[in-house]
Protein backbone atom coordinates (compact mmCIF):
# COMPACT_ATOMS: atom_id res chain seq x y z
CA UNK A 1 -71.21 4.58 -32.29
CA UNK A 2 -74.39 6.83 -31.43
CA UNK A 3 -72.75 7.02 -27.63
CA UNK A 4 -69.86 9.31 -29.66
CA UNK A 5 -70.05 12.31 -29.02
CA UNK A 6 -68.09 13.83 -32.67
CA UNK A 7 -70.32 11.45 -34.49
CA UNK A 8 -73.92 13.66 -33.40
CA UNK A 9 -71.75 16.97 -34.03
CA UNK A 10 -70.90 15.82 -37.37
CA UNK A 11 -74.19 14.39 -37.89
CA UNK A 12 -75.90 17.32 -36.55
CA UNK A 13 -73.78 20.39 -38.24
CA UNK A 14 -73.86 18.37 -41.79
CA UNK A 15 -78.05 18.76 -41.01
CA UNK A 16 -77.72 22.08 -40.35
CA UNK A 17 -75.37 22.96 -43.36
CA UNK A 18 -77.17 21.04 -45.47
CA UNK A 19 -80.58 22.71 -45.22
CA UNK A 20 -78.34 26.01 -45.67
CA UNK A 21 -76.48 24.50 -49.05
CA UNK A 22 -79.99 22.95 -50.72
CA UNK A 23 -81.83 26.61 -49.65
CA UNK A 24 -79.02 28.19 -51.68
CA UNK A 25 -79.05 26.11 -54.42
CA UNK A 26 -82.58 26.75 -55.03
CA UNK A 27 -81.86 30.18 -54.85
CA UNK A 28 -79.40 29.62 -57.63
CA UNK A 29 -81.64 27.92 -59.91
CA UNK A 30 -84.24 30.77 -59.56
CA UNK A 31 -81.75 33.39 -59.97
CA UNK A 32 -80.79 31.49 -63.59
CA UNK A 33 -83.95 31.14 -64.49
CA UNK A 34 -84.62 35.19 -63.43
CA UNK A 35 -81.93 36.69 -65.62
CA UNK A 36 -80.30 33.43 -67.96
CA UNK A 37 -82.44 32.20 -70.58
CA UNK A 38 -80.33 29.39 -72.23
CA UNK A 39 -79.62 25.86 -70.49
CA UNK A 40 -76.15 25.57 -72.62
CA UNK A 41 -75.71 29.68 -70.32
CA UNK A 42 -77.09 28.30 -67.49
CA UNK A 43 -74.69 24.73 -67.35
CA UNK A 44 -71.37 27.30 -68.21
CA UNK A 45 -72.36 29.34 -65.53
CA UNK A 46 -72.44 26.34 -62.78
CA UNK A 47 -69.20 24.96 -64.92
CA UNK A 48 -67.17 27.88 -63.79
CA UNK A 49 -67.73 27.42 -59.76
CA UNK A 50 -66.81 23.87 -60.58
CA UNK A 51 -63.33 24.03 -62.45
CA UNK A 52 -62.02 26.20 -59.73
CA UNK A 53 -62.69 23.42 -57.37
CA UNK A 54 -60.79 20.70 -59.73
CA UNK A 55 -57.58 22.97 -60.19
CA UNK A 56 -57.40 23.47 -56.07
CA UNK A 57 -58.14 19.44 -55.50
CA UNK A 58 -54.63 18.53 -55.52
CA UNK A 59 -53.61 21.41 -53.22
CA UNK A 60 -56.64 20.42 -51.38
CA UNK A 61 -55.28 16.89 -50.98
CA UNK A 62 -51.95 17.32 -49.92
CA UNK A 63 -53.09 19.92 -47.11
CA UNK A 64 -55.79 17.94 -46.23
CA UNK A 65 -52.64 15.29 -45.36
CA UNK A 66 -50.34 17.15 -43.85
CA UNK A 67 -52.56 19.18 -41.37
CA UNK A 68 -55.32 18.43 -38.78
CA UNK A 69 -58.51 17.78 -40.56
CA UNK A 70 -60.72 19.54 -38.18
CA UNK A 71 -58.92 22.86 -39.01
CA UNK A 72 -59.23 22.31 -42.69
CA UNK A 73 -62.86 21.82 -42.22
CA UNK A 74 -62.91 25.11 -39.64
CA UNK A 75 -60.97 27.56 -42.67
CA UNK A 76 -63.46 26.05 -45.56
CA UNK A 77 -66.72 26.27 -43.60
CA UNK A 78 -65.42 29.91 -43.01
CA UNK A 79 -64.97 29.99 -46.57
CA UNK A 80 -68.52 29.40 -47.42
CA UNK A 81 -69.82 32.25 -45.09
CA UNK A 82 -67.92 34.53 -46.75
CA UNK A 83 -68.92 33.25 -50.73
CA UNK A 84 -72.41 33.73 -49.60
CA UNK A 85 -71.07 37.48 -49.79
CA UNK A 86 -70.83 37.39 -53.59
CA UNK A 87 -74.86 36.15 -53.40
CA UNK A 88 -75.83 39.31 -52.01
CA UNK A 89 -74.27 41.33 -54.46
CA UNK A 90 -75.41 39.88 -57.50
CA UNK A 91 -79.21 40.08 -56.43
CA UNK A 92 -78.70 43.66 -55.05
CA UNK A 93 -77.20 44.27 -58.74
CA UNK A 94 -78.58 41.69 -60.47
CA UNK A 95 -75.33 40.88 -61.84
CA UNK A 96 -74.50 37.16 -63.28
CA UNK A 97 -70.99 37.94 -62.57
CA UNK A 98 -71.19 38.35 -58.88
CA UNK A 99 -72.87 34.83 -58.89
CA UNK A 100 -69.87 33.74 -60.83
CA UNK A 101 -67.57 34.80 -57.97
CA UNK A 102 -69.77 33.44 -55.57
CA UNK A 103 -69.92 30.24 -57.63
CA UNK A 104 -66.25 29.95 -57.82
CA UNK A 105 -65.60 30.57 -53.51
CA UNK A 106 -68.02 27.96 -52.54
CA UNK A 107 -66.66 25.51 -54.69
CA UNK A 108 -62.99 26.38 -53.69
CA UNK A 109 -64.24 25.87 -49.93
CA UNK A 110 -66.26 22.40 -50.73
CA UNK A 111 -62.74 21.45 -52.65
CA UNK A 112 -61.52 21.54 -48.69
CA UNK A 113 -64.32 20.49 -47.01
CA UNK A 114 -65.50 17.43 -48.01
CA UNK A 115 -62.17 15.50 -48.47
CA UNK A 116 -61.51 16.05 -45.13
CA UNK A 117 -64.64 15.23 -44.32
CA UNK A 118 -64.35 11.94 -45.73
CA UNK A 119 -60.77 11.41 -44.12
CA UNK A 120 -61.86 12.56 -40.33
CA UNK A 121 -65.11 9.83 -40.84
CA UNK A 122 -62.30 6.84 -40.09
CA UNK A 123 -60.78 8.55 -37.48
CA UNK A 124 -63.86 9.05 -35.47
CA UNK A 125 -65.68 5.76 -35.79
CA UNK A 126 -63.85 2.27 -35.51
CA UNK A 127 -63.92 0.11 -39.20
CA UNK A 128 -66.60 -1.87 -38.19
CA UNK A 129 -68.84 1.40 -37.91
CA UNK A 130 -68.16 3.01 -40.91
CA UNK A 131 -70.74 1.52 -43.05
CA UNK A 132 -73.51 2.48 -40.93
CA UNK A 133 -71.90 5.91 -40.13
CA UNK A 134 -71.37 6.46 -44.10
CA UNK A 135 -75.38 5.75 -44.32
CA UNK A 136 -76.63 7.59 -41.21
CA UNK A 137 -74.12 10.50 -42.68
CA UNK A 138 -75.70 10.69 -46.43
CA UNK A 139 -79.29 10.11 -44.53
CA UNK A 140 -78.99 13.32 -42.89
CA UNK A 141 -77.69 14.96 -46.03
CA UNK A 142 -81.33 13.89 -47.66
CA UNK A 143 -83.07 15.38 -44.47
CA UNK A 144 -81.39 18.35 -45.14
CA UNK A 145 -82.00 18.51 -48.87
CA UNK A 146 -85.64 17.61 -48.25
CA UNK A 147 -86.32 20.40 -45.74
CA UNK A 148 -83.96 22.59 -47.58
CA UNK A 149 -85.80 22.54 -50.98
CA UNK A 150 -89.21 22.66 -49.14
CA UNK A 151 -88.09 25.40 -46.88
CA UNK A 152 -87.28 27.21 -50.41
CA UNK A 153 -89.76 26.83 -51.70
CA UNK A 154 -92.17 28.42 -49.34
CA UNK A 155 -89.73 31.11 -48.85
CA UNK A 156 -90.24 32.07 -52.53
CA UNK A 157 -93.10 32.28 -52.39
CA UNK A 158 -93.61 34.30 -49.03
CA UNK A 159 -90.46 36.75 -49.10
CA UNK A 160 -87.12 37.26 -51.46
CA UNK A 161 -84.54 35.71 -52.68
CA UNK A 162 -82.07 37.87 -50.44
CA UNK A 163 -83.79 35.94 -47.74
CA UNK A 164 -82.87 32.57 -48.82
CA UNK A 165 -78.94 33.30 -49.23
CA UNK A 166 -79.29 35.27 -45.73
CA UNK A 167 -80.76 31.83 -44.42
CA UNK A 168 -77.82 30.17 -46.15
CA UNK A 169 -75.01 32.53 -44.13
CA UNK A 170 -76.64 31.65 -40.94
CA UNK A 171 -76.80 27.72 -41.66
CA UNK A 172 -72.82 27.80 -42.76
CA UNK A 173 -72.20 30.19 -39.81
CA UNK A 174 -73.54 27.27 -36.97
CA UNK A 175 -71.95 24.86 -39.32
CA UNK A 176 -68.56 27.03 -38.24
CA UNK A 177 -69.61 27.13 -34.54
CA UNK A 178 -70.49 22.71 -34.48
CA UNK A 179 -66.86 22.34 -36.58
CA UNK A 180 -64.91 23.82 -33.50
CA UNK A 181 -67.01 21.42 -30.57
CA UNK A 182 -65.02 18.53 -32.33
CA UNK A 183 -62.73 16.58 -30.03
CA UNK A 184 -60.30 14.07 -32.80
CA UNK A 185 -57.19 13.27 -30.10
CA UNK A 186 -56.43 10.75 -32.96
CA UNK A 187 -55.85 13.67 -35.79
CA UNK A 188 -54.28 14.82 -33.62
CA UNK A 189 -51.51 12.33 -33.06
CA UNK A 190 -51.37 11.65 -36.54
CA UNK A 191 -50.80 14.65 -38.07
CA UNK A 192 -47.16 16.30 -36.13
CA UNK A 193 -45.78 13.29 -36.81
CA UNK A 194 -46.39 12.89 -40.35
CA UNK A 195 -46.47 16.95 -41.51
CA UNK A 196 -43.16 17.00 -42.57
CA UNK A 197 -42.83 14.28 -45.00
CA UNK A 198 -46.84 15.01 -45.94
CA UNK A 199 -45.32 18.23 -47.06
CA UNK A 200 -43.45 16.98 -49.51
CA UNK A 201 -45.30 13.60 -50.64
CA UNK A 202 -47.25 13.88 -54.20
CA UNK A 203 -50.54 14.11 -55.25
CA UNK A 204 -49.92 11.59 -58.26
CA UNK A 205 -49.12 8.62 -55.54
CA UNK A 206 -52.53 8.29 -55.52
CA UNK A 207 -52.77 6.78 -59.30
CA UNK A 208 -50.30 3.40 -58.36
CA UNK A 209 -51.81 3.29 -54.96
CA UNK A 210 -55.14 2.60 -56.83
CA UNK A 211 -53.81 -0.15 -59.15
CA UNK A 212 -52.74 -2.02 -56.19
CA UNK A 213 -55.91 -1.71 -54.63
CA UNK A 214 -58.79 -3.20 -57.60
CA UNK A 215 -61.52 -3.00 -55.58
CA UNK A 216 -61.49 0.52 -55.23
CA UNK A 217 -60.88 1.18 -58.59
CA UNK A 218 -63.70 -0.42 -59.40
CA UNK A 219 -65.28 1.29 -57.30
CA UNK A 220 -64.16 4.54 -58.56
CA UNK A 221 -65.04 3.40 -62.23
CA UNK A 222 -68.45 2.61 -61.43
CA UNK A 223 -69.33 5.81 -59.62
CA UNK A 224 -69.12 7.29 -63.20
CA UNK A 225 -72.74 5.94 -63.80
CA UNK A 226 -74.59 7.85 -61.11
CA UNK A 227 -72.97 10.85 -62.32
CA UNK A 228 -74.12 10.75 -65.64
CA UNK A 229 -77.86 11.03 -63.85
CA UNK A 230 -76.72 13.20 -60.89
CA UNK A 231 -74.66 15.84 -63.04
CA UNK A 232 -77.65 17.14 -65.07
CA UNK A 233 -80.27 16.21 -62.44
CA UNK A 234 -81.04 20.10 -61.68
CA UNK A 235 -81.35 20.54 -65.36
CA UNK A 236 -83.35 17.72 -65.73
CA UNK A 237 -86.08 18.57 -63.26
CA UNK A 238 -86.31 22.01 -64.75
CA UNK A 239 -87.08 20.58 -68.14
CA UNK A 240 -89.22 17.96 -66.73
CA UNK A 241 -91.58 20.55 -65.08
CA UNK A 242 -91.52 22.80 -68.20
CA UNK A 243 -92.05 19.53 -70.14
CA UNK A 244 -95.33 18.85 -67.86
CA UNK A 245 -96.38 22.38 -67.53
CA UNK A 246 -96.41 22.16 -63.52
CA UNK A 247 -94.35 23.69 -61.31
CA UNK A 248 -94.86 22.08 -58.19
CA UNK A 249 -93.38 18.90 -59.47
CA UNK A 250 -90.03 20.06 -59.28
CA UNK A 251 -90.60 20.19 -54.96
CA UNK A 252 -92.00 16.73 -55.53
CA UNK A 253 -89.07 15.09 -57.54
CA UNK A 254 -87.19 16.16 -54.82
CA UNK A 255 -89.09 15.03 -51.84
CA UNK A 256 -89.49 11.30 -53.31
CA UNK A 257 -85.77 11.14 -54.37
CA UNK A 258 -84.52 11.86 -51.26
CA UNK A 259 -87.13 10.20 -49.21
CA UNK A 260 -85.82 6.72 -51.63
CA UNK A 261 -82.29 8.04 -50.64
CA UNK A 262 -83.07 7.68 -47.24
CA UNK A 263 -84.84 4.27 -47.42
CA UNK A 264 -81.63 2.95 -49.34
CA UNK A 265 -79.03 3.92 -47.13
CA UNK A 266 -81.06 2.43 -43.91
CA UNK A 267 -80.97 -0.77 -45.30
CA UNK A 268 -77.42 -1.07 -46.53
CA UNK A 269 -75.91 -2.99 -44.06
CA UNK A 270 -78.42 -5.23 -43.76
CA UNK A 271 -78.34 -6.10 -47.30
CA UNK A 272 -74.57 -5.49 -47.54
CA UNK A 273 -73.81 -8.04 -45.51
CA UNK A 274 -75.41 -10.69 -47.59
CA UNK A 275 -74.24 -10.12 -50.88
CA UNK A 276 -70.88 -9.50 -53.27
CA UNK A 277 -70.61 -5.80 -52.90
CA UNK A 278 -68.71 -5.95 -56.74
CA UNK A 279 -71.69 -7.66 -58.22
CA UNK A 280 -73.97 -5.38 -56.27
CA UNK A 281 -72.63 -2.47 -57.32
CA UNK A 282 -73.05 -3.56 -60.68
CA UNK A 283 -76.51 -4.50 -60.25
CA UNK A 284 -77.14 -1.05 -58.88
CA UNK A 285 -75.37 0.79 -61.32
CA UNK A 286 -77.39 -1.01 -64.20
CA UNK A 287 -80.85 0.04 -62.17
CA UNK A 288 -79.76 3.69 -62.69
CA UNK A 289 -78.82 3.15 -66.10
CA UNK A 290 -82.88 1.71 -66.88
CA UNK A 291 -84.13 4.52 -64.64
CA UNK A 292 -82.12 7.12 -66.90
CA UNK A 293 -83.90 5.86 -69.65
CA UNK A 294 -86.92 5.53 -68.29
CA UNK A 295 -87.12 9.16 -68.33
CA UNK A 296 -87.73 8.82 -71.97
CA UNK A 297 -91.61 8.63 -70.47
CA UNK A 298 -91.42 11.68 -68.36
CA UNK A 299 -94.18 13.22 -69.43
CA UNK A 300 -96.25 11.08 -67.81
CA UNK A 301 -96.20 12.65 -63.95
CA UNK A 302 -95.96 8.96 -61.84
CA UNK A 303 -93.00 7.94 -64.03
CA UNK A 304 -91.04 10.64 -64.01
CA UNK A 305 -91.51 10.50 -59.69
CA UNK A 306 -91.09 6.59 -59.91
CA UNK A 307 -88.02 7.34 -62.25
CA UNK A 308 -86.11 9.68 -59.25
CA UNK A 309 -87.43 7.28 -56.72
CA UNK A 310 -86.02 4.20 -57.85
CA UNK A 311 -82.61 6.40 -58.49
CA UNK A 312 -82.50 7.61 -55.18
CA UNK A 313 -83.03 4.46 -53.40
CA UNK A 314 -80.78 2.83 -55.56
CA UNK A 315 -78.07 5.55 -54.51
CA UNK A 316 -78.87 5.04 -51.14
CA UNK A 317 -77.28 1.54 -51.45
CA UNK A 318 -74.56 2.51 -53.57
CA UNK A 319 -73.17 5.95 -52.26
CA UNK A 320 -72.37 4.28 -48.26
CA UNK A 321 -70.95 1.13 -50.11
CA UNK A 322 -68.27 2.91 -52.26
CA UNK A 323 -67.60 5.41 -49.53
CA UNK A 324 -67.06 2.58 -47.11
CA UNK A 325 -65.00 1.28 -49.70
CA UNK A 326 -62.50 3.89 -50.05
CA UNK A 327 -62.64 4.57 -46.19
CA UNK A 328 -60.85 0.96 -45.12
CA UNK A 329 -59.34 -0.47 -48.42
CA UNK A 330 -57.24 2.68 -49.06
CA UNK A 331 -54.43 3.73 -46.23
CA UNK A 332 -55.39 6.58 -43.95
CA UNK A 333 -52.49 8.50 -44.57
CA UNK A 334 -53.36 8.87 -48.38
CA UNK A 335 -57.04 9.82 -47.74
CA UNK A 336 -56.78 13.46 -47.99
CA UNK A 337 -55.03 13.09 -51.61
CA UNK A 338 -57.21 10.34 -52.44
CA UNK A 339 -60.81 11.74 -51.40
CA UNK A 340 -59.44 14.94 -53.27
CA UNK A 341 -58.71 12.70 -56.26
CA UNK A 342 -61.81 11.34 -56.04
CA UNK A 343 -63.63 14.54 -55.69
CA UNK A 344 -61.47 16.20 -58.81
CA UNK A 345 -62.80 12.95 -60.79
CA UNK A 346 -66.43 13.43 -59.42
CA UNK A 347 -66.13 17.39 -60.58
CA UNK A 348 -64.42 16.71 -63.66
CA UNK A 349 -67.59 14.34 -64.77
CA UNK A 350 -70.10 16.62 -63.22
CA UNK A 351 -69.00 19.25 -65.47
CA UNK A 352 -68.89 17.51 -68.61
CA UNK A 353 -72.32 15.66 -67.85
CA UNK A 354 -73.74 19.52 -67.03
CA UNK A 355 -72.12 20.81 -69.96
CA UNK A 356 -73.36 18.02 -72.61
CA UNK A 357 -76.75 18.41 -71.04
CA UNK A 358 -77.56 21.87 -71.26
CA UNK A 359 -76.01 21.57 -74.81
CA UNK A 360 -78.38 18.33 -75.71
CA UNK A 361 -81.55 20.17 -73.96
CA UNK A 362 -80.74 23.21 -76.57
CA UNK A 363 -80.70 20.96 -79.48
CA UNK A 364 -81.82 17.28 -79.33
CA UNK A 365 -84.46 17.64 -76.44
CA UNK A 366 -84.64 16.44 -73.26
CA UNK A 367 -86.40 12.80 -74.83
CA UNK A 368 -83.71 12.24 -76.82
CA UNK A 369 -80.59 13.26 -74.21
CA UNK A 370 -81.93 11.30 -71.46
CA UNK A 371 -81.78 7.48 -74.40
CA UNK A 372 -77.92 8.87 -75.08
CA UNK A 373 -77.00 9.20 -71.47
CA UNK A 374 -78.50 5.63 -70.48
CA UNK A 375 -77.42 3.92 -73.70
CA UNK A 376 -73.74 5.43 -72.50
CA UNK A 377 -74.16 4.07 -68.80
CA UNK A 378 -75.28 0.84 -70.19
CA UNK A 379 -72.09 0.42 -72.26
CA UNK A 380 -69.21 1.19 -69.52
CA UNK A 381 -71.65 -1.62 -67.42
CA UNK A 382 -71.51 -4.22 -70.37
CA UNK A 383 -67.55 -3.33 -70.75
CA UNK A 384 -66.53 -2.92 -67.19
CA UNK A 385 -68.32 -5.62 -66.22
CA UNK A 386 -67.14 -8.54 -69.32
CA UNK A 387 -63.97 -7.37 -68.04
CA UNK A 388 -64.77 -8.19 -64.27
CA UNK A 389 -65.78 -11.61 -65.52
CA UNK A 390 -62.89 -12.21 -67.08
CA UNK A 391 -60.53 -11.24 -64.20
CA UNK A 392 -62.51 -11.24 -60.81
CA UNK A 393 -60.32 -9.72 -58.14
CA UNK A 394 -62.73 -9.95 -55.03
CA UNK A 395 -61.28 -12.75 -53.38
CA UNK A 396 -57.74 -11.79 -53.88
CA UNK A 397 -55.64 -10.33 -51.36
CA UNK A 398 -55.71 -6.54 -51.30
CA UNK A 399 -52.65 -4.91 -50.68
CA UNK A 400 -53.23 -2.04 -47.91
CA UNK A 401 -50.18 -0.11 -45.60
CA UNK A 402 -47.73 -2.12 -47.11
CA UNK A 403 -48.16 -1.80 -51.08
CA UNK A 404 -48.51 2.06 -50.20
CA UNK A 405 -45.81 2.65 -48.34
CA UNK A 406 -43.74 0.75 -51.67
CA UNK A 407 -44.90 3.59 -53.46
């Protein structure tokens, strides 16, 4: 795998990009925080950029399908140089509007991007690499985030917040440039001879191709939990550091989530290989669930970083797992549609998790949300989980090109 040469471009522009995407997000926070006093404001505002990106998913998925995936991935990395545009013009007016815009077109071009993202992963590395791709893949997105957040950081502190979105453009601009060094001959077979009937094949063919296909609907189901702590985790840091009166433990909470990331996804296939990944991703589901309320404690400073480190490495098992998942259980002609589907899904949740928490940290506190959201995660565990019991469907045979194609 490391001998392929698409795998370091990937690999290398997603490191690039990434520092880019976590320097602007930073930048967004601080911008909020500049001109938007309310959390319930502040979770609306981010809830706009991400309901444009579920209403384009299914559009997303169907071109994603019918077209080469590397061009897909060319127009939408495009797409995020220009949102970056928007940026500029609400600091130059300090306008919450322009943000808005430029909330909307970079969640329009992620809608594109990381489907096919998903779907090229397959075609560039045989089955038996994808776990380990999947791992070394959400590895470097923690690099980036790490430097990213750091590299904010000091940039706050040393110049302005122009300069961070400015680093942003030039991080999604090489991002561009890596995107057209890709060489996929196999997309390229695959798509002319599929485009037509792509074209007209439906975004809802995803829903039956999941009930034939349990494990990834379990899968799908479970992914739920993480987002319950991963939708409001901005949020949560912000309150966590006003909560402590220290700013610098926001950087921190950062640097020891994603360093735990990192940690977990090295060791997945080592550990995947041993174990039922069903029953492990239950087992890792419930660990976020106790870490969520954990934060009940955050006051204290070493729980509240044990807290996000025992998340993140717990991630780090269970984000390559599921993605691996999806990647060989689910036919590759229905991965555009599907990874769309799945990213609608992960949007849809992330919005009413952001929503619910800056509503909760406006009225019930932060204590108090973060016992609701874990007593909720440990539910759908006890429920989904009886109900696995009950029916295991782990050693039955999965139905793959053929129960598709019946669709």
């Amino acid at each position: 795998m490391w001998k392929n040469r698409n795998v370091w471009i990937l690999l290398c522009g997603e490191l690039i990009a990434g520092i880019g995407l976590w320097t602007g997000i930073i930048g967004n926070l601080e911008f909020l925080q500049q001109h938007v006093p309310s959390d319930f404001m502040k979770s609306l505002i981010l809830f706009t950029g991400l309901l444009a990106g579920v209403m384009v998913a299914p559009l997303a998925g169907r071109i994603i399908d019918s077209y080469s995936k590397k061009k897909v991935m060319i127009y939408a990395s495009f797409g995020r140089m220009l949102s970056v545009l928007f940026m500029f013009l609400a600091i130059e007016f300090g306008s919450v509007f322009w943000m808005i815009c430029f909330m909307i077109a970079i969640q329009l071009s992620a809608a594109f991007y990381f489907p096919a993202l998903q779907a090229l992963i397959p075609v560039v590395v045989g089955e038996k690499d994808l776990l380990q791709m999947n791992g070394a893949h959400m590895n470097m997105t923690t690099i980036a985030r790490i430097i990213g957040t750091a590299l904010a950081g000091v940039m706050l502190v040393f110049v302005s917040l122009y300069s961070l979105y400015l680093a942003s453009f030039v991080a999604y601009g090489l991002l561009l440039l890596s995107t057209f060094l890709l060489v996929v001959e196999e997309d390229e077979k695959i798509v002319p001879g599929v485009k037509k009937d792509k074209k007209a094949a439906s975004f809802k063919e995803v829903l039956p191709l999941l009930r034939g296909v349990p494990i990834a609907m379990m899968a799908l189901i479970l992914t739920l939990i993480p987002m319950f702590f991963l939708g409001g985790f901005n949020l949560m840091v912000i309150s966590i550091s006003d909560l402590q009166q220290d700013a610098t433990i926001k950087g921190l909470i950062y640097t020891v989530e994603g360093c735990c990331f990192m940690l977990g996804a090295f060791l997945v296939k080592r550990v995947s290989e041993k174990v039922d990944q069903v029953k492990f991703m239950f087992i890792i589901t419930t660990v976020v669930a106790i870490t969520h309320l954990s934060l009940y404690f955050a006051e204290f400073k070493w729980l509240a970083l044990s807290s996000f480190g025992i998340f993140g490495f717990a991630i780090g098992f269970f984000f390559p797992i599921t993605a691996t998942i999806f990647q060989t259980k689910i036919p590759k002609e229905y991965h555009g549609r599907f990874f769309s589907f799945r990213s609608m899904l992960d949007r849809v949740m992330f919005q009413v998790v952001l929503l619910a928490t800056g509503l909760f940290l406006d009225t019930i506190g932060f204590q108090y949300m973060v016992l609701v959201f874990g007593v909720i995660s440990l539910s759908m565990i006890a429920f989904f989980g009886l109900r696995y019991i009950k029916t295991p469907f782990q050693d039955q045979p999965l139905p793959t090109e053929q129960k598709a194609g019946s669709i």
